[in-house]
C-alpha atoms as a PDB file:
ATOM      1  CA  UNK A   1       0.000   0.000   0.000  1.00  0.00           C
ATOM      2  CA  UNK A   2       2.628   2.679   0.225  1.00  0.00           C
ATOM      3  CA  UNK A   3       4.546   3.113  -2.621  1.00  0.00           C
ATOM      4  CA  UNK A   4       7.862   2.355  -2.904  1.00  0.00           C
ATOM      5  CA  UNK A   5      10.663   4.416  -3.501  1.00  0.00           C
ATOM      6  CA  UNK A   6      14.540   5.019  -2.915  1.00  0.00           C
ATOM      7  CA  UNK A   7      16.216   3.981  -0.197  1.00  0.00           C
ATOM      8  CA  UNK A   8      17.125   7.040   2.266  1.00  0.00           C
ATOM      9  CA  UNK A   9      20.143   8.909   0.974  1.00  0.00           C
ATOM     10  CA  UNK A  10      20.327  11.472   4.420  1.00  0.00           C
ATOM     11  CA  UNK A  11      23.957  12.711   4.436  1.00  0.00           C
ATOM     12  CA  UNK A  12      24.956  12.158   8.049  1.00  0.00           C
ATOM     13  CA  UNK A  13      28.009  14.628   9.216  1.00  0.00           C
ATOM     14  CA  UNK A  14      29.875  13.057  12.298  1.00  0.00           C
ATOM     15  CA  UNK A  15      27.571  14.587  15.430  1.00  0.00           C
ATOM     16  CA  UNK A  16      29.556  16.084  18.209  1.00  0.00           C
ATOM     17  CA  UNK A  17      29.910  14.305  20.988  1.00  0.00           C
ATOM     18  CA  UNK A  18      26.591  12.999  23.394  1.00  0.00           C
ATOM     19  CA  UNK A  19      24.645  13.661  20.331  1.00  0.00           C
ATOM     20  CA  UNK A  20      24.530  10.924  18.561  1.00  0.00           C
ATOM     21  CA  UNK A  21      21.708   9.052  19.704  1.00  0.00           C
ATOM     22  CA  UNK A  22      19.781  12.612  19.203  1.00  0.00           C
ATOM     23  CA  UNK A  23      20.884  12.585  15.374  1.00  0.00           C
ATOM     24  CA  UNK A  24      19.786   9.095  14.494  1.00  0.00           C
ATOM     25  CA  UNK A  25      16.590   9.679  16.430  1.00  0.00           C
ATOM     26  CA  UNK A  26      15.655  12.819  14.467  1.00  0.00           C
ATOM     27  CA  UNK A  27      16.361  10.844  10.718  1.00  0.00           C
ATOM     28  CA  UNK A  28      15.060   8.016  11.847  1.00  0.00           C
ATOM     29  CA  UNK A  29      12.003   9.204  12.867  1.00  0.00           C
ATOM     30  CA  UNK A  30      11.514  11.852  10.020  1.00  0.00           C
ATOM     31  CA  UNK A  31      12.204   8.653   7.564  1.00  0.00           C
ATOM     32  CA  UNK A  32       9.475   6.427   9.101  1.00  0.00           C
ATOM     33  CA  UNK A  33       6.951   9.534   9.617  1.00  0.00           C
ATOM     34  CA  UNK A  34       7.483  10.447   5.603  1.00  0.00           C
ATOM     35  CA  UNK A  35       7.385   6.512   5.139  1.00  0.00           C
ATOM     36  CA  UNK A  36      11.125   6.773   3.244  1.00  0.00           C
ATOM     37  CA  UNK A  37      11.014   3.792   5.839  1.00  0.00           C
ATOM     38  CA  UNK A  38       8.006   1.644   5.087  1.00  0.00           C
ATOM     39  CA  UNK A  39       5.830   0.058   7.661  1.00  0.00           C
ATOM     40  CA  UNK A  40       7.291  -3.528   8.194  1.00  0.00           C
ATOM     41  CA  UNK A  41      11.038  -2.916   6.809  1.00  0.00           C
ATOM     42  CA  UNK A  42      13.740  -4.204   9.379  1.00  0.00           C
ATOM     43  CA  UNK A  43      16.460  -2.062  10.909  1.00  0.00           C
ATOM     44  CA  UNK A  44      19.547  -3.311  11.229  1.00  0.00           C
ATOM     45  CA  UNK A  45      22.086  -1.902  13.734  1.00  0.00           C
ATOM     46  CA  UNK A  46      25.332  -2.587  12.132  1.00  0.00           C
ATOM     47  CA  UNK A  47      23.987  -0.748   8.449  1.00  0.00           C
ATOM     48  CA  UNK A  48      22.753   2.105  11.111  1.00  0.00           C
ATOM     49  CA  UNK A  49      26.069   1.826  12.719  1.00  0.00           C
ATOM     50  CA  UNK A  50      28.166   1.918   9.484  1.00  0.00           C
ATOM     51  CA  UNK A  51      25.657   4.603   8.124  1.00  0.00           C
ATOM     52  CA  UNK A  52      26.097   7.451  10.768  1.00  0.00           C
ATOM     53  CA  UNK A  53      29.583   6.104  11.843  1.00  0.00           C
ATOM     54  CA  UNK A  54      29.048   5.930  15.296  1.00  0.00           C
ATOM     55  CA  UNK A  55      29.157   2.676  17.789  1.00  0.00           C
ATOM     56  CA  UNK A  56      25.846   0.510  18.180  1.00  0.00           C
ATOM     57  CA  UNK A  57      24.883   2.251  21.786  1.00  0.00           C
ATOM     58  CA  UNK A  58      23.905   5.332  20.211  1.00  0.00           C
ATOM     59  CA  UNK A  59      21.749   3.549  17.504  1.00  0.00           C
ATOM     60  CA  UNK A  60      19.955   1.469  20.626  1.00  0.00           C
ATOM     61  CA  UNK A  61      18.929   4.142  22.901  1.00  0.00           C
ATOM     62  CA  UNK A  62      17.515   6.174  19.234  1.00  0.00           C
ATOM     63  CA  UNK A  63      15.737   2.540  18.900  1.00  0.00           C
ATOM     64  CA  UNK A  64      14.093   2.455  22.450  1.00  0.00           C
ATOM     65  CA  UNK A  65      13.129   6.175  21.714  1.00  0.00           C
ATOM     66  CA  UNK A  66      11.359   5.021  18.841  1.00  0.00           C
ATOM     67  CA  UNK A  67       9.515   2.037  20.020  1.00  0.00           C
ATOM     68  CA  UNK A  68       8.514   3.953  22.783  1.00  0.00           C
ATOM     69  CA  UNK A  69       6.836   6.470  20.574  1.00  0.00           C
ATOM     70  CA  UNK A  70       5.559   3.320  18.198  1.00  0.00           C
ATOM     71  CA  UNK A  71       7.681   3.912  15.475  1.00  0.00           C
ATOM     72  CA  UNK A  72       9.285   0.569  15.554  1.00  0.00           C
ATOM     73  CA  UNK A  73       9.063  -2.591  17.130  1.00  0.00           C
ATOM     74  CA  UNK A  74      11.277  -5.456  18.692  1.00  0.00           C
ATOM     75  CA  UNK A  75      10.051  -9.072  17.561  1.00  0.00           C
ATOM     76  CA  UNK A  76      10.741 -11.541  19.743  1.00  0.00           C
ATOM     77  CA  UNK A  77      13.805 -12.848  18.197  1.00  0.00           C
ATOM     78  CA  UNK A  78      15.402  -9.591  18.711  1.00  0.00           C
ATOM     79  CA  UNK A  79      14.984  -7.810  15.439  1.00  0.00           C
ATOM     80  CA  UNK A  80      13.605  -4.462  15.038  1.00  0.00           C
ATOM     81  CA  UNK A  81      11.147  -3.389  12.267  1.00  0.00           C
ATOM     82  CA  UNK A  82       9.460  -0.380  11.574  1.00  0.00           C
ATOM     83  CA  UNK A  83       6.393  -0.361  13.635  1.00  0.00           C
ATOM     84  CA  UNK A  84       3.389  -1.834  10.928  1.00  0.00           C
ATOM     85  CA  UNK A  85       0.038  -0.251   9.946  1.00  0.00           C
ATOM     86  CA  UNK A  86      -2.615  -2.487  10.850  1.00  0.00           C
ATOM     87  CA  UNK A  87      -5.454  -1.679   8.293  1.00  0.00           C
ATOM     88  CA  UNK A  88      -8.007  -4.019  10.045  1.00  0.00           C
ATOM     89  CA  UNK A  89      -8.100  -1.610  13.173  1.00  0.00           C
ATOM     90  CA  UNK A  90      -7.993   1.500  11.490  1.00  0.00           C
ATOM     91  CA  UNK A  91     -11.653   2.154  11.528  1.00  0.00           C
ATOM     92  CA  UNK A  92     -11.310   1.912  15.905  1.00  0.00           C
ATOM     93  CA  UNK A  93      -8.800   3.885  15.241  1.00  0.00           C
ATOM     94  CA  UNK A  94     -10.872   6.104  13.494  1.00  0.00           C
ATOM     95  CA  UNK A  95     -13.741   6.053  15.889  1.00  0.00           C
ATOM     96  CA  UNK A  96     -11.254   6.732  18.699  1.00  0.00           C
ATOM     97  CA  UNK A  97      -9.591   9.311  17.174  1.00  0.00           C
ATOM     98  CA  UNK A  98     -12.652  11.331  16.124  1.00  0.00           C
ATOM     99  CA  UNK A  99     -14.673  11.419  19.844  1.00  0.00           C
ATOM    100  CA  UNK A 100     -10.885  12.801  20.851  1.00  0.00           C
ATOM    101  CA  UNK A 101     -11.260  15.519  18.740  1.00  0.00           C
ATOM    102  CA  UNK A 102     -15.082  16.426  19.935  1.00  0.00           C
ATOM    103  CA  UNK A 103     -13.883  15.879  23.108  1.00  0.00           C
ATOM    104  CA  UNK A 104     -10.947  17.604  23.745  1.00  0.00           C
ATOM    105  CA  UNK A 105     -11.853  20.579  21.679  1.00  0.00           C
ATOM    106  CA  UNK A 106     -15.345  21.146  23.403  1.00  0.00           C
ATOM    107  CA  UNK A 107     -13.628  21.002  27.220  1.00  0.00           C
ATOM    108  CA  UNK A 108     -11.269  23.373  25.981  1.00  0.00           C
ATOM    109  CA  UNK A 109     -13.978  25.743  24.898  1.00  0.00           C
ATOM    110  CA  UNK A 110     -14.960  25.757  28.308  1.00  0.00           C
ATOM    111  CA  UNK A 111     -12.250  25.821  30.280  1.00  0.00           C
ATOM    112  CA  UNK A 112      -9.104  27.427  27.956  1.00  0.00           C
ATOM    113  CA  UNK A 113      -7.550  30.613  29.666  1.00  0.00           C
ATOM    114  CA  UNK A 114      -6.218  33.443  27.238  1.00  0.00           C
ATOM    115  CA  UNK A 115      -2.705  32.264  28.000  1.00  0.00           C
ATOM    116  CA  UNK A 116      -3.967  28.691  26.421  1.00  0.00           C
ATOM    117  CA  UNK A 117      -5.449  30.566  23.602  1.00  0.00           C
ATOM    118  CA  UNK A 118      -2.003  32.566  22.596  1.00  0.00           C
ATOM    119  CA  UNK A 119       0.018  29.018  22.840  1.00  0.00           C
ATOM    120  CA  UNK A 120      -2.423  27.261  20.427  1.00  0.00           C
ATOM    121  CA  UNK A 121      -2.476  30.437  17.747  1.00  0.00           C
ATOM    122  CA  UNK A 122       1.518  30.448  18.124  1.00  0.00           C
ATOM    123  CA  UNK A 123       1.694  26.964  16.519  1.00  0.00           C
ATOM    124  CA  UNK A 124      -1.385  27.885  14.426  1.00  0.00           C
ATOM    125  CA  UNK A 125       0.927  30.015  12.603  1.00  0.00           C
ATOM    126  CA  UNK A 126       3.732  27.629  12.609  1.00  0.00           C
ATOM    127  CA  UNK A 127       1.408  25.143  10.912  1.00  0.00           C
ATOM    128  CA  UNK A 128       0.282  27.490   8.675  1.00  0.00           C
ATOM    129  CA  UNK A 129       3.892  28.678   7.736  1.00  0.00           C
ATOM    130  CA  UNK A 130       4.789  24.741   6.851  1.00  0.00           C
ATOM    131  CA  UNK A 131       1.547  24.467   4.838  1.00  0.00           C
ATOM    132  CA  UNK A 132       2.584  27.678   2.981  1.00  0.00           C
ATOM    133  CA  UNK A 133       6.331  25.846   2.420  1.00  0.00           C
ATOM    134  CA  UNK A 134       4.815  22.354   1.867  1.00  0.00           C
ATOM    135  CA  UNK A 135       6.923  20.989   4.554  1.00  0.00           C
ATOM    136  CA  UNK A 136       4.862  17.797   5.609  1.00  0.00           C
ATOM    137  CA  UNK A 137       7.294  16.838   8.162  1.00  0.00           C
ATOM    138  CA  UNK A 138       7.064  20.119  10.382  1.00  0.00           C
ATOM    139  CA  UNK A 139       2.962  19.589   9.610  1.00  0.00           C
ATOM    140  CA  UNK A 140       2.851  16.700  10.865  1.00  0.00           C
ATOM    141  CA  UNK A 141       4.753  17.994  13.887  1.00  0.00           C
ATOM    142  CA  UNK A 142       3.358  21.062  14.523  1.00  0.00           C
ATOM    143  CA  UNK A 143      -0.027  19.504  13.894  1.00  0.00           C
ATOM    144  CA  UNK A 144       0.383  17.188  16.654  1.00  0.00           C
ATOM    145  CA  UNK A 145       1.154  19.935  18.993  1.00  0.00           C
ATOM    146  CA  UNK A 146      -1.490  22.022  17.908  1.00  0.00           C
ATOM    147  CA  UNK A 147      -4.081  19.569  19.246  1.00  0.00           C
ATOM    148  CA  UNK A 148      -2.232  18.506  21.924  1.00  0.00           C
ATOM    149  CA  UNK A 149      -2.116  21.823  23.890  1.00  0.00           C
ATOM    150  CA  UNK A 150      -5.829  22.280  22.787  1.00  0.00           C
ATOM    151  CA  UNK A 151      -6.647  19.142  24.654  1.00  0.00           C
ATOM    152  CA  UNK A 152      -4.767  20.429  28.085  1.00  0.00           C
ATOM    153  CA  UNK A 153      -6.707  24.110  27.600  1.00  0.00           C
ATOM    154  CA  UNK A 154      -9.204  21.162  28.460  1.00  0.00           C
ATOM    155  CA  UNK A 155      -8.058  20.194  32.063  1.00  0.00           C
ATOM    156  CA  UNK A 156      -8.344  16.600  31.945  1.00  0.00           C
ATOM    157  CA  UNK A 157      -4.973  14.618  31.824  1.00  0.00           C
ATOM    158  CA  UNK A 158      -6.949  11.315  31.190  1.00  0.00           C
ATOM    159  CA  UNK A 159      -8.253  12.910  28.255  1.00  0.00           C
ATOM    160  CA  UNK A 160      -5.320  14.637  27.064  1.00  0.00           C
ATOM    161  CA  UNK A 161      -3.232  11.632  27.487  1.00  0.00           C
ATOM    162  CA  UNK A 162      -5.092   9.119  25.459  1.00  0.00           C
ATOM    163  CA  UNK A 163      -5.388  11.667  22.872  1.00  0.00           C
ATOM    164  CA  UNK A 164      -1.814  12.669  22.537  1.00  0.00           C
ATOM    165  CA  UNK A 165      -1.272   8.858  22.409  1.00  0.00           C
ATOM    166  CA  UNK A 166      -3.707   8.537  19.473  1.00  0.00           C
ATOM    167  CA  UNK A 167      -2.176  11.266  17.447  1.00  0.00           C
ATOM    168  CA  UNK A 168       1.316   9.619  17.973  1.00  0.00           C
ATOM    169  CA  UNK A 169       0.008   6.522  16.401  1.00  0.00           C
ATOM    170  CA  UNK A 170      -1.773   8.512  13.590  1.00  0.00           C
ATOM    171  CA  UNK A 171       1.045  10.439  12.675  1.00  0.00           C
ATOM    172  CA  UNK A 172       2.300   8.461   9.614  1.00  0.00           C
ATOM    173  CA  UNK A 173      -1.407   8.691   8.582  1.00  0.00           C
ATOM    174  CA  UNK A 174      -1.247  11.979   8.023  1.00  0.00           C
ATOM    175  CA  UNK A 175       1.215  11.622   5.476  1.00  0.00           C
ATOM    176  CA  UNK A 176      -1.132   9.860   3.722  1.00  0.00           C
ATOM    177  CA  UNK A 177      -3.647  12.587   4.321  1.00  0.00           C
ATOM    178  CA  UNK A 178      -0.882  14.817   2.875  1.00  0.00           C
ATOM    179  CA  UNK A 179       0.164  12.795  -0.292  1.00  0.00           C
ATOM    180  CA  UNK A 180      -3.651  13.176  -1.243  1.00  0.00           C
ATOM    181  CA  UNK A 181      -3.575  16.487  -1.674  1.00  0.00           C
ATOM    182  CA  UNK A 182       0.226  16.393  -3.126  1.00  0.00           C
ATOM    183  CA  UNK A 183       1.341  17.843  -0.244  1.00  0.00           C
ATOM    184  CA  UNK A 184      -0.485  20.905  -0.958  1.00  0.00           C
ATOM    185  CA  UNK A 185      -2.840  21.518   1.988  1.00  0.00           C
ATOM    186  CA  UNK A 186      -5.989  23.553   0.684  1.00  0.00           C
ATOM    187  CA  UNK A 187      -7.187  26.736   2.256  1.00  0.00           C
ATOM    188  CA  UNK A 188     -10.309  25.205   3.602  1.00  0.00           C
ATOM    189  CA  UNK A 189      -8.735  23.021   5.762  1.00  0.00           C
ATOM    190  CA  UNK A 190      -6.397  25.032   7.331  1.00  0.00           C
ATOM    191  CA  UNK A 191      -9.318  27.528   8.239  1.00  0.00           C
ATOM    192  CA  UNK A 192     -10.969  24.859  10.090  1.00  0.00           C
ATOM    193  CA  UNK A 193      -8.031  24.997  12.242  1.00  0.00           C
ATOM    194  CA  UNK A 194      -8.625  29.126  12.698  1.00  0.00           C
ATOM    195  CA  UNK A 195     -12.654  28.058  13.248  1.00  0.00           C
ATOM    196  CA  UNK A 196     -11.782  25.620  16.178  1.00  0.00           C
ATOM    197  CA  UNK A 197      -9.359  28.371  17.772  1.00  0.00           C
ATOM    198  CA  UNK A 198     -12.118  31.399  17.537  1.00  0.00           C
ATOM    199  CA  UNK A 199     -14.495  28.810  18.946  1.00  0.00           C
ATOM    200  CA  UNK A 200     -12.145  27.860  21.653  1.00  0.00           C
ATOM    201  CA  UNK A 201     -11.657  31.797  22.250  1.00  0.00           C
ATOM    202  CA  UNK A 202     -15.215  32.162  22.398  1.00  0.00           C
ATOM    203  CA  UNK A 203     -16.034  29.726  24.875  1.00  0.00           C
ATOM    204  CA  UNK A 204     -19.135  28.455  22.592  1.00  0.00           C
ATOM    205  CA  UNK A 205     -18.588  24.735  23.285  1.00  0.00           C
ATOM    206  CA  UNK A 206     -21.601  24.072  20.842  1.00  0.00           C
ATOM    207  CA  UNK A 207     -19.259  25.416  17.560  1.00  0.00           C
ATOM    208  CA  UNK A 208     -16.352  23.812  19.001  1.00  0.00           C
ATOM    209  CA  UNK A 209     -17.988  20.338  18.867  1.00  0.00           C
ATOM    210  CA  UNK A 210     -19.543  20.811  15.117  1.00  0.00           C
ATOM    211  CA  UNK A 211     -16.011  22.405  13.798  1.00  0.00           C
ATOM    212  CA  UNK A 212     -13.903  19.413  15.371  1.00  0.00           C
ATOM    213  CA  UNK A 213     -15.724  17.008  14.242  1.00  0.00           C
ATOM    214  CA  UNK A 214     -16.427  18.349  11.063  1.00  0.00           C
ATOM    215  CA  UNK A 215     -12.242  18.837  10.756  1.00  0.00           C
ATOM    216  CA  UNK A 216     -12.148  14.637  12.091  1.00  0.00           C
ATOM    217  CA  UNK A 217     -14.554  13.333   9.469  1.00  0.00           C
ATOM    218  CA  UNK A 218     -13.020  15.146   6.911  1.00  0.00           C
ATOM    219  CA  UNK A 219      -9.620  13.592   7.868  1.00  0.00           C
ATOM    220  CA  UNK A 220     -10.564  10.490   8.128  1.00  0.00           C
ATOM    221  CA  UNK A 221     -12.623  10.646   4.803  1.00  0.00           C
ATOM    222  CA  UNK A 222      -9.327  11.754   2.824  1.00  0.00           C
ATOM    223  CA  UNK A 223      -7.247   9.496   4.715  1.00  0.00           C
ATOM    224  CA  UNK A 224      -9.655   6.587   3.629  1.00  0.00           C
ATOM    225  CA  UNK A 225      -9.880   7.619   0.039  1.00  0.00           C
ATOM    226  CA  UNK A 226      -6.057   7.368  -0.294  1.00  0.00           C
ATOM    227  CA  UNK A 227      -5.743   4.149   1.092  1.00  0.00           C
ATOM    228  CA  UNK A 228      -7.998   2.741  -1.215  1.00  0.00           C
ATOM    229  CA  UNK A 229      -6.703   4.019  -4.365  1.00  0.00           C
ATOM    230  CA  UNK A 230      -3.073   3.010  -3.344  1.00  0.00           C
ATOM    231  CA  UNK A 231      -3.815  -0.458  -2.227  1.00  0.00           C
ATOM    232  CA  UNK A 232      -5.348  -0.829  -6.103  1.00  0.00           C
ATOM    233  CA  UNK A 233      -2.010   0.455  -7.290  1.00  0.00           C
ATOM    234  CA  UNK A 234       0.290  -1.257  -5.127  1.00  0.00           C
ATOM    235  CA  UNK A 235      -1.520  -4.153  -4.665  1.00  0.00           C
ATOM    236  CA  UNK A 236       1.722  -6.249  -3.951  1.00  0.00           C
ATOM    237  CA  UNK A 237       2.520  -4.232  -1.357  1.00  0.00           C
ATOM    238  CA  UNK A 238       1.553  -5.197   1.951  1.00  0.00           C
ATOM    239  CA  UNK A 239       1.214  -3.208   5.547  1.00  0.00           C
END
């Protein structure tokens, strides 16, 4: 299902020292979020070794990093692959992910302060100034974020926790929400970001609910779409 394509050809200068486990964790992870590292493909700590020149202790502690984000995973027989897409729980996933949104964006309606409200427009414009370069990487990032702080404007860790959790796992997702559009975001959708904040601001809980839901759905409907019409492409490939 996602395409194939070169292998990663990230020019790795020799990090100073203590950093090294910092530098493989930031390629790494920007390879398997932009799927340059497909779901499923083994890592192998001696090519990681001999590929950013450093010792194999670096390249573990970047590998516990990642599993404990759910970017990879370690099979019992000790291997690590990148963390796999499981397409027959997407639409839980889906379900999951859009009462988060509802949720999360309707307590913060009600209980946001205006410090909450300047922290969530600051990566607003962030988001917006990645859109605007078509850097999917930082909007993914940013995006992430973005929601994030609007779910603790809400005041309920529980709440904020799974949900932070849930974008984590949808993260490479979103590439795929991306690709769909050929990484060119369109205006629309990026309002319904600026709706959800002046909601927020507002304190009309009501609008908050019908914006963030209307934002989920909309997601989840392009997200959907793309899967489809890749699988029928790339029919050999599996997740």
């Amino acid at each position: 299902m996602v395409t194939k394509g070169p292998e990663p050809e990230t020019v790795v200068s020799k990090p100073r020292r203590g950093q090294g486990a910092s530098t493989v964790l930031e390629i790494l992870r920007s390879e398997i979020l932009e799927l340059k590292l497909a779901p499923g493909a083994p890592i192998d700590e001696s090519d990681l070794s001999q590929r950013f020149g450093m010792s194999r202790t670096p390249i573990r502690e970047a590998l516990i990093k990642l599993a404990n984000d759910g970017l990879v995973v370690t099979l019992p027989n000790r291997s690590t692959i990148v963390a796999p897409l499981d397409l027959l729980e997407l639409p839980s996933f889906y379900d999951a992910l859009t009462l988060m949104y509802r949720v999360t964006t309707r307590l913060a309606a009600r209980h946001r302060t205006a410090e909450n409200v300047v922290v969530i427009r600051q990566l607003q414009d962030r988001y917006a100034e990645a859109v605007a370069a078509k850097d999917v990487a930082e909007m993914i990032e940013v995006n992430r974020h973005f929601h994030s702080q609007i779910a603790r404007a809400g005041r309920n860790k529980y709440y904020s926790d799974l949900f932070e959790r849930l974008l984590d796992e949808g993260r490479r997702l979103l590439r795929f929400y991306y690709s769909s559009f050929n990484d060119e975001l369109p205006k629309a959708f990026l309002d319904e970001h600026e709706q959800m904040i002046r909601a927020i601001e507002v304190g009309d809980v009501d609008a908050a609910d019908r914006i963030s839901k209307q934002h989920a759905d909309q997601i989840v409907r392009q997200i959907q779409s793309y899967i489809v019409d890749d699988r029928r492409l790339n029919a050999d490939i599996q997740l």
